[in-house]
Protein backbone atom coordinates (compact mmCIF):
# COMPACT_ATOMS: atom_id res chain seq x y z
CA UNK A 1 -20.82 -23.65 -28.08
CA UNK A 2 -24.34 -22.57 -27.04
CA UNK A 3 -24.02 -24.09 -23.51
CA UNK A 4 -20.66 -21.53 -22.82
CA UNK A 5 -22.37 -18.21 -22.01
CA UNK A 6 -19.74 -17.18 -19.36
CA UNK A 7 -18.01 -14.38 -19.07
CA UNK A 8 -14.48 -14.01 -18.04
CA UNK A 9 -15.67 -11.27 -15.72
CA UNK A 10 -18.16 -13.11 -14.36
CA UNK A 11 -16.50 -16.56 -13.86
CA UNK A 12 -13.80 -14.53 -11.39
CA UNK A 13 -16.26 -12.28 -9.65
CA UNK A 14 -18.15 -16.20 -8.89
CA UNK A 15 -14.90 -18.08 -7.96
CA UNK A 16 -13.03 -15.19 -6.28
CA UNK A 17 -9.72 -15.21 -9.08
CA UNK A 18 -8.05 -12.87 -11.12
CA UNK A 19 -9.45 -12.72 -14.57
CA UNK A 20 -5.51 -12.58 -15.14
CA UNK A 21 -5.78 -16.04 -13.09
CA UNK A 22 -8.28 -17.81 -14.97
CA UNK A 23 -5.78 -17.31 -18.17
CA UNK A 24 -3.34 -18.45 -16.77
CA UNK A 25 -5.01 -22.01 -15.56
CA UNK A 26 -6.47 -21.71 -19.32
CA UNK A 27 -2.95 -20.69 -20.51
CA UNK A 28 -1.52 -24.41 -18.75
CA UNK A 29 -4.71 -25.94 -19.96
CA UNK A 30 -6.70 -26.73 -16.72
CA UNK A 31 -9.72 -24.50 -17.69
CA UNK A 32 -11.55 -24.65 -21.38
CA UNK A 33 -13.07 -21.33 -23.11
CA UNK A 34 -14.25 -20.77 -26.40
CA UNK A 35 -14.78 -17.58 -28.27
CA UNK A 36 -18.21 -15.98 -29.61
CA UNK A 37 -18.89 -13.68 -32.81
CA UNK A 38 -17.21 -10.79 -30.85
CA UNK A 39 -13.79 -12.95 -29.97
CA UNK A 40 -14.78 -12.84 -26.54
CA UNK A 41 -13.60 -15.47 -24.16
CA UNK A 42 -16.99 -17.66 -22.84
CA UNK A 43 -17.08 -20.18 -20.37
CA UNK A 44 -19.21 -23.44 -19.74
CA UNK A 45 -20.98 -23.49 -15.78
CA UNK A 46 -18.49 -26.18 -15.32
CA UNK A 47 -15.76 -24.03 -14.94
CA UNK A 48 -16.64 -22.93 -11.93
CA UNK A 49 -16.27 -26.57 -9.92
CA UNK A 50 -13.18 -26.72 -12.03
CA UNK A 51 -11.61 -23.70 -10.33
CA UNK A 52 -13.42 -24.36 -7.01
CA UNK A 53 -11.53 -28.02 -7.32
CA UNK A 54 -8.63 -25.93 -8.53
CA UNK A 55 -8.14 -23.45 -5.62
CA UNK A 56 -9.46 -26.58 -3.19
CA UNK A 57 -6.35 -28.64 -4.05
CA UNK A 58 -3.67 -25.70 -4.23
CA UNK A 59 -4.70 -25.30 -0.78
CA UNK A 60 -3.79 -28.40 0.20
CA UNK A 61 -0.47 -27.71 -2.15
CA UNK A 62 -1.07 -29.93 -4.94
CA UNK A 63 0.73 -28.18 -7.68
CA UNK A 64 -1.26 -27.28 -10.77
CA UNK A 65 0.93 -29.86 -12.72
CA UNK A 66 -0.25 -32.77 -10.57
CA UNK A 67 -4.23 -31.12 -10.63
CA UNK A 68 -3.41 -31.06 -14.34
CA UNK A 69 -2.25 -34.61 -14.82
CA UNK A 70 -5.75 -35.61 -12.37
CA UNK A 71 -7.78 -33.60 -14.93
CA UNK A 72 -6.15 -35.34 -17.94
CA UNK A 73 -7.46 -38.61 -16.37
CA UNK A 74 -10.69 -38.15 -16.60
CA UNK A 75 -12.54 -39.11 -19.98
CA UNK A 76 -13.02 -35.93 -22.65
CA UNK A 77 -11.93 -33.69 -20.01
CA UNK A 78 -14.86 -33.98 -17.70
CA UNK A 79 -15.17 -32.14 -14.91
CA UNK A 80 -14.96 -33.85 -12.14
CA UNK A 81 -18.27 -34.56 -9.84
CA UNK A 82 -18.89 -36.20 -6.37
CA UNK A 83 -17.44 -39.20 -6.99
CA UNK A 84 -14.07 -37.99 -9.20
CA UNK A 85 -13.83 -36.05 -6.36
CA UNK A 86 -13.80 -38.54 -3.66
CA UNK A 87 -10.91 -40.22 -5.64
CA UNK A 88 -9.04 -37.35 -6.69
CA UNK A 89 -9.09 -36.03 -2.89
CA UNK A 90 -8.13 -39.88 -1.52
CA UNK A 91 -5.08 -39.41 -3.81
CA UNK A 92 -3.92 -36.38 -2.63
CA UNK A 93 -4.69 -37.12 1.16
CA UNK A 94 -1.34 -39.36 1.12
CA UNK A 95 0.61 -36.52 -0.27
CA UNK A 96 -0.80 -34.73 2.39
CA UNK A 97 -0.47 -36.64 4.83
CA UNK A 98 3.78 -36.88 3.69
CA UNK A 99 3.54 -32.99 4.32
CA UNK A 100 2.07 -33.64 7.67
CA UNK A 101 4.63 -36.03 8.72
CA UNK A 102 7.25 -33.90 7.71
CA UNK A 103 6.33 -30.51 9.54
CA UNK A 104 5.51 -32.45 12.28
CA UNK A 105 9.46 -33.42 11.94
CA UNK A 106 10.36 -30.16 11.38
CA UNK A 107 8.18 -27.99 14.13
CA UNK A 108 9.76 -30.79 16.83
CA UNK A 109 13.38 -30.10 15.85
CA UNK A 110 13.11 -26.50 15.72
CA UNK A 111 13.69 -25.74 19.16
CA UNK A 112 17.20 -27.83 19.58
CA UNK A 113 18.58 -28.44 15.81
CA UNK A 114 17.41 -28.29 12.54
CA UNK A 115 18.53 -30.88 10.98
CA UNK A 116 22.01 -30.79 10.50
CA UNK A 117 24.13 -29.60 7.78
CA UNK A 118 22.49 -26.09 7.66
CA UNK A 119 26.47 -25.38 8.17
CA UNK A 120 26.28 -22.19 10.27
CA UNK A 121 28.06 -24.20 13.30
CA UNK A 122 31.50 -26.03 13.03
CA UNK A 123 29.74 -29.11 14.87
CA UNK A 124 26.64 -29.91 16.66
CA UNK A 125 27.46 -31.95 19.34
CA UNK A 126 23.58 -33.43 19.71
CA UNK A 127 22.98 -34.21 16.24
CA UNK A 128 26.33 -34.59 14.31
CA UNK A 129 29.43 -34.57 16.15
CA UNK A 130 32.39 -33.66 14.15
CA UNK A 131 29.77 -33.40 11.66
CA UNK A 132 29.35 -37.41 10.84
CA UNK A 133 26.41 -36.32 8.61
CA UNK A 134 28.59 -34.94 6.05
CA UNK A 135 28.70 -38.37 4.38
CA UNK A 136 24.88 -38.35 3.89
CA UNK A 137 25.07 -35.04 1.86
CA UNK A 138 24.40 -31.66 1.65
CA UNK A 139 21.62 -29.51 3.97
CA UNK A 140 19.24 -30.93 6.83
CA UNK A 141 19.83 -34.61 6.10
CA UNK A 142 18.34 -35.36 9.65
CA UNK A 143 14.86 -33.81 8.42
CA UNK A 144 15.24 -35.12 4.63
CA UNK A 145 15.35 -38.72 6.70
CA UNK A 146 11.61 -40.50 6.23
């Protein structure tokens, strides 16, 4: 592939990863190389939005199986441009916006409780008194609440 004149050195100096890094995303199959004549590992310029998308989305904790299921999406495993990435990030904002709501949760029960069920008190006579919550099941069931 003339177009993939990359190398693996070069493609994690640009994006800031591991070279052990970028095998790994290759290794789960979110990042394409090919070999030349000397079985080196060459990349395509593309790669480097893919990993920038990559590292963008971890950071808002998408997992790479979810960034990998996104990438399978798109058609002959294009990378994504402006407008894949306006949908791909409008998908992910309502994960995001779960997380929010639930360390909001957490970060205003901190100072009294934390949820319940955490079992290092025989009762907790705010939240569960003669612990009620033990029907709901096991750990913070007050926090697990939506």
């Amino acid at each position: 592939m003339e177009d993939a004149n990359l190398s693996v050195g070069y493609v994690a100096k640009r994006t800031g990863v591991k070279v052990s890094t970028l095998h790994f995303y290759e290794e789960k199959g979110l990042i394409f190389s090919w070999r030349n004549h000397g079985n080196q590992r060459r990349y395509k310029r593309d790669v480097l939005r893919r990993i920038s998308i990559i590292k963008a989305a971890q950071r808002l904790g998408v997992s790479l199986e979810v960034i990998k299921q996104t990438f399978n999406e798109l058609p002959n495993n294009k990378t994504p441009d402006k407008e894949d990435w306006k949908a791909l990030s409008k998908r992910w904002q309502n994960q995001l916006e779960e997380r929010i709501q639930s360390l909001i949760k957490l970060r205003d029960s901190l100072d009294g409780c934390i949820g319940c069920g955490c079992l290092s008190m025989q009762s907790c006579p705010i939240y569960n008194p003669e612990d009620a919550l033990e029907s709901e099941g096991p750990g913070p069931v007050i926090l697990n609440r939506k």
